[in-house]
Protein backbone atom coordinates (compact mmCIF):
# COMPACT_ATOMS: atom_id res chain seq x y z
CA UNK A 1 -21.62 22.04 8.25
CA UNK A 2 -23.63 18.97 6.77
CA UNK A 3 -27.32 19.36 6.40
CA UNK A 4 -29.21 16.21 8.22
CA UNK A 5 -31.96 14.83 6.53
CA UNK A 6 -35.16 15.63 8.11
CA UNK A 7 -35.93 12.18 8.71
CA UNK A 8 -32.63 12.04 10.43
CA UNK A 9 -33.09 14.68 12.21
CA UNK A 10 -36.28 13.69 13.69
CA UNK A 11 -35.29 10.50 14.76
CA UNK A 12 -32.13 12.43 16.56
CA UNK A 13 -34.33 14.68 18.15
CA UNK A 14 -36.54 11.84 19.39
CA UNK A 15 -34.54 10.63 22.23
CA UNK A 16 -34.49 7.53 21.42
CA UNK A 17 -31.22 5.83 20.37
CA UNK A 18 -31.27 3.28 17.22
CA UNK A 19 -28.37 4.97 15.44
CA UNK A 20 -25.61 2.52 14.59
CA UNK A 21 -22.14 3.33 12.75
CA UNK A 22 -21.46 1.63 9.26
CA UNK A 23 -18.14 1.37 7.47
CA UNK A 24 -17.59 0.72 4.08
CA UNK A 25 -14.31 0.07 2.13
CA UNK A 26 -13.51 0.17 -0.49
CA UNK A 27 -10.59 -1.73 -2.12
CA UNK A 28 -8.20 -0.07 -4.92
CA UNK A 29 -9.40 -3.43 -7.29
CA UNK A 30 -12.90 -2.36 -6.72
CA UNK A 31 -13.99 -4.90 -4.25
CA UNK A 32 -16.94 -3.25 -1.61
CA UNK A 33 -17.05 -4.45 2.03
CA UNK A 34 -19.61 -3.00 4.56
CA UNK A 35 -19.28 -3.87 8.21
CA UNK A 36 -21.17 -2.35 10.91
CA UNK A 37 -21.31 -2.00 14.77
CA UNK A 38 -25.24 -3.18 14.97
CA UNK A 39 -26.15 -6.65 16.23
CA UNK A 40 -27.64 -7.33 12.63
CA UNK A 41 -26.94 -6.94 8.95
CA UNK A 42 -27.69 -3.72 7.45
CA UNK A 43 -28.41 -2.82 3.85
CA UNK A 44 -27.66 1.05 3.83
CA UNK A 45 -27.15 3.32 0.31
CA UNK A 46 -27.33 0.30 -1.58
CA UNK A 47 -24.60 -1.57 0.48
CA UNK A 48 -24.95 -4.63 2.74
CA UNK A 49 -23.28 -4.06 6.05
CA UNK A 50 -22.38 -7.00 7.44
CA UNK A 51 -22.65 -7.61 11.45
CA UNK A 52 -20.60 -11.04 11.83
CA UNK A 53 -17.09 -9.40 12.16
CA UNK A 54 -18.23 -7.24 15.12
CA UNK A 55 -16.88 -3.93 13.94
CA UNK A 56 -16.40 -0.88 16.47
CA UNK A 57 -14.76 2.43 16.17
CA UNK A 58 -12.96 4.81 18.13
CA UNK A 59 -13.80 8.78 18.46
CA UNK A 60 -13.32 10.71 15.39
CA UNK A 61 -10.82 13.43 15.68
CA UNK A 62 -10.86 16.13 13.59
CA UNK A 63 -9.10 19.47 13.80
CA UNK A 64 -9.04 23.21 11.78
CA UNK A 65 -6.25 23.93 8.95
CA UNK A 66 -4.35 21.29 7.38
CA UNK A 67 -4.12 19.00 10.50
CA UNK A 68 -4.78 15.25 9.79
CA UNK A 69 -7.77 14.07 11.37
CA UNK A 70 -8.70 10.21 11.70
CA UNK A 71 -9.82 7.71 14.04
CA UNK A 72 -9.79 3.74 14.62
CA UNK A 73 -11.73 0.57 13.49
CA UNK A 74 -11.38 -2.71 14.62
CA UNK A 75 -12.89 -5.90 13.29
CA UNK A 76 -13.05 -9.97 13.25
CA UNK A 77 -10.58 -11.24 10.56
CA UNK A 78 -13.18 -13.89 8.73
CA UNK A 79 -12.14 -15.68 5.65
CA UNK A 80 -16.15 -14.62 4.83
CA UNK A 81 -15.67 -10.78 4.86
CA UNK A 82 -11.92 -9.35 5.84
CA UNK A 83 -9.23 -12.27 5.03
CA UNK A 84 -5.62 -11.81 6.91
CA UNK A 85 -3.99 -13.52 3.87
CA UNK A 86 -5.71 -10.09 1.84
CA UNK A 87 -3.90 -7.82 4.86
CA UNK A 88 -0.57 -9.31 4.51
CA UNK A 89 -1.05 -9.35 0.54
CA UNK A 90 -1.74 -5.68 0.77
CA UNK A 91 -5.01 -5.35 -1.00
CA UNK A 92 -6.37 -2.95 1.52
CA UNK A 93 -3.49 -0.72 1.34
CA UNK A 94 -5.08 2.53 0.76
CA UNK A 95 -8.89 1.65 0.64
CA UNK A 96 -11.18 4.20 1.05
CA UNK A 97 -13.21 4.24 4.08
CA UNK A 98 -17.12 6.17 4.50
CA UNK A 99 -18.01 6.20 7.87
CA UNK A 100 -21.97 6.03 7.47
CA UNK A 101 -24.41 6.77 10.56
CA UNK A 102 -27.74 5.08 10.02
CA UNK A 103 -31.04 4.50 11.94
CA UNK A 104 -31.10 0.72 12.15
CA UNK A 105 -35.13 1.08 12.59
CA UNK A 106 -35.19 2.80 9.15
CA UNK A 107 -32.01 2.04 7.27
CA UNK A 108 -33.05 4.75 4.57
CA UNK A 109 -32.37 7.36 7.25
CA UNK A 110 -28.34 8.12 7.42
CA UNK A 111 -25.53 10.80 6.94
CA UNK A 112 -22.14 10.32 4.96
CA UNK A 113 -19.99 11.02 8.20
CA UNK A 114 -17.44 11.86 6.90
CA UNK A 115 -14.42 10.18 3.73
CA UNK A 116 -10.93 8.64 4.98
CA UNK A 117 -8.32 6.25 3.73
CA UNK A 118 -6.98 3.16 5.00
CA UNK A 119 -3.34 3.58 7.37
CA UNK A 120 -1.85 1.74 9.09
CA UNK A 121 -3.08 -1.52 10.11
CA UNK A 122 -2.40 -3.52 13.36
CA UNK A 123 -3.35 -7.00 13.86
CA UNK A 124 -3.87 -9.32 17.29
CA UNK A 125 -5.55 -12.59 18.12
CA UNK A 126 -7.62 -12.86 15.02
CA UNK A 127 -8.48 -9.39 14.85
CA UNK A 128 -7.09 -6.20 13.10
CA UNK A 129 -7.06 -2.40 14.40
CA UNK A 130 -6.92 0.12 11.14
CA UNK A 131 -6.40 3.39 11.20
CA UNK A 132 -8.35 6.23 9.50
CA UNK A 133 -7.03 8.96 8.03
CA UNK A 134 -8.85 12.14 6.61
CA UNK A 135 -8.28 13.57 3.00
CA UNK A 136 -6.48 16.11 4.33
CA UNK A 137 -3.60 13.34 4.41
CA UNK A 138 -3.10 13.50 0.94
CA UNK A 139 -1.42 16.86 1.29
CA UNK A 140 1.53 14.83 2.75
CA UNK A 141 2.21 12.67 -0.50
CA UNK A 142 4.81 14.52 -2.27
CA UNK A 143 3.87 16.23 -5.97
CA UNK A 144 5.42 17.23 -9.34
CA UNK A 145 9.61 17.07 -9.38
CA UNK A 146 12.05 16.29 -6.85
CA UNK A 147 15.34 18.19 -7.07
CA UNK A 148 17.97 15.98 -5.91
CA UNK A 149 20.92 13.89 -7.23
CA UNK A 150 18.90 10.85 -7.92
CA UNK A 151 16.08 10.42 -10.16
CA UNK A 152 13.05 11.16 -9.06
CA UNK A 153 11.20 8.82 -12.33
CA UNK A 154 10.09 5.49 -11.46
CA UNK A 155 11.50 2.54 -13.68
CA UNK A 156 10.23 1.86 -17.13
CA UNK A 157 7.78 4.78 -16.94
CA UNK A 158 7.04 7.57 -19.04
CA UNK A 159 9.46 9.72 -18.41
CA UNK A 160 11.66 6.61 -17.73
CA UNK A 161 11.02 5.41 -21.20
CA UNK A 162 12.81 1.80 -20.63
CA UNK A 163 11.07 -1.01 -21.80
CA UNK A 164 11.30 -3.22 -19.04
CA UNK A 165 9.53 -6.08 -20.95
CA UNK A 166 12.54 -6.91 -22.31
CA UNK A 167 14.61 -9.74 -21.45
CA UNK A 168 17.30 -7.90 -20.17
CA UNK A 169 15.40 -5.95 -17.97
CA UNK A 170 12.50 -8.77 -16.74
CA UNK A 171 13.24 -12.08 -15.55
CA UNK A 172 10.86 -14.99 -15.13
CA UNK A 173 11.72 -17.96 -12.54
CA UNK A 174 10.14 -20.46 -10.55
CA UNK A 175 10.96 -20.98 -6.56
CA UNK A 176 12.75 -24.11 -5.72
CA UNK A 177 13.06 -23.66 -1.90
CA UNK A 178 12.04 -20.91 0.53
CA UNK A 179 14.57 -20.82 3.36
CA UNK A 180 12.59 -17.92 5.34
CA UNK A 181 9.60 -15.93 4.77
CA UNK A 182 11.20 -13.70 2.77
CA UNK A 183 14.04 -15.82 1.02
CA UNK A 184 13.43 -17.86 -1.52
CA UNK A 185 15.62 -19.83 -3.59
CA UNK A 186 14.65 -19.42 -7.64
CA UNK A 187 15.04 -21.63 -10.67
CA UNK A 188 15.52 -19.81 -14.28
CA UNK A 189 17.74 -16.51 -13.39
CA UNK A 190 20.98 -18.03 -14.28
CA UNK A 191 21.52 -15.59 -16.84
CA UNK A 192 21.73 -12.88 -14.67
CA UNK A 193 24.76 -11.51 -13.01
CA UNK A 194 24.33 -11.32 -9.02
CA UNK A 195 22.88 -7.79 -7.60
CA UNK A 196 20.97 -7.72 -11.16
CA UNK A 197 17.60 -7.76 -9.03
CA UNK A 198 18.56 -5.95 -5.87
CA UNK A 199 16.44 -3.22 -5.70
CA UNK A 200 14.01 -4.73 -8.05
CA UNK A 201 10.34 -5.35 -7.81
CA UNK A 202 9.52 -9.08 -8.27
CA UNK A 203 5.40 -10.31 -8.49
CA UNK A 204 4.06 -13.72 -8.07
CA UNK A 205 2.39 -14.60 -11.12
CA UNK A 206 0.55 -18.07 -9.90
CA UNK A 207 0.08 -20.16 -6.44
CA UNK A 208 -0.97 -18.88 -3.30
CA UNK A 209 0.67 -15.78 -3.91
CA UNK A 210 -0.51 -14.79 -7.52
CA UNK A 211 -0.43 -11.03 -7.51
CA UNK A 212 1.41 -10.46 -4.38
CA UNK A 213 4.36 -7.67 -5.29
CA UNK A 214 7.41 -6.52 -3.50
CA UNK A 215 11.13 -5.41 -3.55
CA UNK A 216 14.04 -7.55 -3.72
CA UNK A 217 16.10 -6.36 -0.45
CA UNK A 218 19.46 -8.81 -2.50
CA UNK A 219 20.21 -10.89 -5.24
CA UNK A 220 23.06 -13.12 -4.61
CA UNK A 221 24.68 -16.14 -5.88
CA UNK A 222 26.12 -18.77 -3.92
CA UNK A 223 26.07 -22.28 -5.50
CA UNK A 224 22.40 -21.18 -6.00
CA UNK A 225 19.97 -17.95 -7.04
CA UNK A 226 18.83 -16.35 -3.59
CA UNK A 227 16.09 -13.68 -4.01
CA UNK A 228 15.82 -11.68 -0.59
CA UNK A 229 12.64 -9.96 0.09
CA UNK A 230 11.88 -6.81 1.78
CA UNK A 231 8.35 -8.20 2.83
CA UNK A 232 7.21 -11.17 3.43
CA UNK A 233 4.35 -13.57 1.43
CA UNK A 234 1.34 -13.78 2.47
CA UNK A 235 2.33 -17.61 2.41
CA UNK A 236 5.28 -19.33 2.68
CA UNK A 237 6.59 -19.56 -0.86
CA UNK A 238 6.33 -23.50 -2.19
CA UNK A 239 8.46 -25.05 -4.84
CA UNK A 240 6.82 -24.37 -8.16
CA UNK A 241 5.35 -20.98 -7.82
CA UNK A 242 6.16 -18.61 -10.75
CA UNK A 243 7.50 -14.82 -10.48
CA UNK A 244 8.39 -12.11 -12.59
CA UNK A 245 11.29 -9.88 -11.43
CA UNK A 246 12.59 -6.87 -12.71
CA UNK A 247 15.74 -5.12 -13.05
CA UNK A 248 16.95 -2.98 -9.74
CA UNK A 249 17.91 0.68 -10.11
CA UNK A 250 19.31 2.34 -7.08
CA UNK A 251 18.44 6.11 -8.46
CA UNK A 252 21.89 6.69 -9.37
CA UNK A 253 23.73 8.56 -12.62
CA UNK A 254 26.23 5.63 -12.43
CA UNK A 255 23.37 2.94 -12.84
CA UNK A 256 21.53 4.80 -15.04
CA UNK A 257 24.64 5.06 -17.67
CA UNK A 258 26.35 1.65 -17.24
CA UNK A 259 22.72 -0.64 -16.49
CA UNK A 260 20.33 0.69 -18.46
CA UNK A 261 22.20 3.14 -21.40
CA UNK A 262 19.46 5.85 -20.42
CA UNK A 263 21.46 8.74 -19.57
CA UNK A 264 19.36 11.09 -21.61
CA UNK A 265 16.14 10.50 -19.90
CA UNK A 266 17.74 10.84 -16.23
CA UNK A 267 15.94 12.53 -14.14
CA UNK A 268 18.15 14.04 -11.49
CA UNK A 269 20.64 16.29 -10.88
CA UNK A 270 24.04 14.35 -10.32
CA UNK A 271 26.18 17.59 -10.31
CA UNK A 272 24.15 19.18 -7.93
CA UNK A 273 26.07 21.17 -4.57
CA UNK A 274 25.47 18.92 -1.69
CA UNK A 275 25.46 20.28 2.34
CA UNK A 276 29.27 19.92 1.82
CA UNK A 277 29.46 22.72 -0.12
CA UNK A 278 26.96 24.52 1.80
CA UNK A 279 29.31 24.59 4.51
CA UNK A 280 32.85 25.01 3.30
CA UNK A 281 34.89 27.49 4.94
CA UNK A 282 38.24 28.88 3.25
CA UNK A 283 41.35 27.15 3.68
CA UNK A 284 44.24 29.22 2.72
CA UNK A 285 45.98 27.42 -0.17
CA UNK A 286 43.27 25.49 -1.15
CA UNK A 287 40.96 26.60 -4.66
C-alpha cells in the first residue's frame, strides 16, 4: 500500500485530470534521463523531464508472489536525449527505470510508482519500445556456485586469479578492414596462434566505438587476422580504430590446464557423473 501525499490526494479526488506519467533512467555510468508523456517539460524530484521524445507507456502489470511484473515505454530516438548509437552500444542495458506520476499543474505533487529495470529493447522507424521489468526479476539471475563440469569463475577474476594484463593473455591491435558488421580484419595479433581469441572479450579503446565491448564468436587466420564478433558495432568498424582483446576460455578442465596453467584455481567439477550415468542400466559382462 503506498501512502499518497495529501496534496496528491486532493488533486485525485478533485476530478479534474492534470496527472501526467514521468520516467526516469537511469544509466549503469550514472547518466540521468527524464522523459515524460506531458506536452511540456517537467522538472519533478529534482529531475527535468523532457517532453520532445514523446514518451508513452503501456499498463503496468503487476501480480502476487514471485511473478515478474512490468510494462512498456516507447520513445523518439533523438541524438538530444536517447541516442540509437547508445542502444546498440549497450549503455542502457540494465538502467533503472522510476515510473513517477505527477500533477503537471503543481509538479511538487507526485508518487514514486513504482522501481523497474531496463529489458529488452525493440526498435522501429526512429523509435524504440523497452520493456520494464519489476525487482522481483532479479530473483531470476542466478547466485553463489554452480555445480557443473565447467567453471563457474569468470576470467582473470578473483577466484580466477589470472592476470590477464599480461601479454600472453591481452592483445592490443588496430582494424585494417571490416568485411561485415561484425568482422573485422586486425593489425598487431600476429603473435597469436589462431582460436587464441575465440571466446574472448575484445573492447574498442578509441574511434566511434571507444568503450563498446563484446565476444569474439572466432579467431582465424587465413593470409590475414579475422576477429568475428558475436554483436555488432554500433558503427561500422574503420581502419585505424584500436582494441584490446583478451584470451578465450571455453570453461573447460582441458583449457584451463594446457592455456592458462591454472588448474588449482578451477572452479568446476570435471569428474562429475553426467545424465549418462544417471541412466545406465546393467549389461551383463560389462563393469
Amino acid at each position: 500500500m503506498k501512502d499518497v501525499p495529501p496534496a496528491l490526494a486532493a488533486s485525485l479526488a478533485s476530478g479534474v485530470t492534470t496527472l501526467a506519467r514521468c520516467w526516469r533512467l537511469t544509466r549503469r555510468d550514472g547518466v540521468v534521463i527524464g522523459l515524460t508523456e506531458h506536452d511540456d517539460d517537467l522538472t519533478v524530484d529534482g529531475t527535468l523531464f523532457r517532453a520532445a521524445a514523446g514518451a508513452s507507456g503501456s499498463e503496468d502489470a503487476s501480480a502476487l508472489g514471485f511473478a515478474v511484473g512490468g510494462g512498456e515505454m516507447s520513445a523518439a530516438l533523438t541524438s538530444e536525449l536517447i541516442d540509437a548509437a547508445d542502444l546498440d552500444a549497450g549503455r542502457y542495458d540494465g538502467a533503472g527505470i522510476e515510473l513517477i506520476l505527477a500533477d503537471w499543474s503543481a509538479p511538487d505533487h507526485f508518487l514514486l510508482l513504482r522501481r523497474a529495470h531496463l529489458g529488452e529493447v525493440r526498435r522501429s522507424e526512429g523509435s524504440f519500445t523497452a520493456e520494464l521489468r519489476g525487482l522481483s526479476s532479479a530473483l531470476n539471475m542466478v547466485r553463489g556456485r554452480l555445480f557443473t563440469a565447467g567453471c563457474d569463475a569468470d576470467l582473470g577474476d578473483a577466484r580466477c586469479t589470472i592476470a590477464l594484463a599480461a601479454p600472453a593473455f591481452t592483445g592490443h591491435g588496430t582494424v585494417t578492414a571490416a568485411e561485415g558488421p561484425g568482422l573485422i580484419v586486425a593489425a598487431g595479433l600476429g603473435a597469436y596462434a589462431a582460436g587464441w581469441f575465440t571466446q574472448g572479450r575484445l573492447v574498442f579503446t578509441n574511434g566511434a566505438n571507444e568503450g563498446f565491448a563484446t565476444e569474439v564468436k572466432a579467431h582465424t587466420i587465413t593470409g590475414a587476422v579475422r576477429l568475428e564478433l558475436w554483436q555488432r558495432p554500433p558503427v561500422l568498424a574503420v581502419p585505424g580504430e584500436g582494441f584490446a582483446v583478451t584470451a578465450g576460455c571455453d570453461k573447460s578442465f582441458a583449457t584451463c590446464r594446457d592455456r592458462f596453467a591454472n588448474t588449482l584455481n578451477f572452479r568446476g567439477f570435471p569428474h562429475m557423473p553426467g545424465n549418462d550415468v544417471v541412466l545406465r542400466v546393467a549389461t551383463p559382462g560389462r563393469p
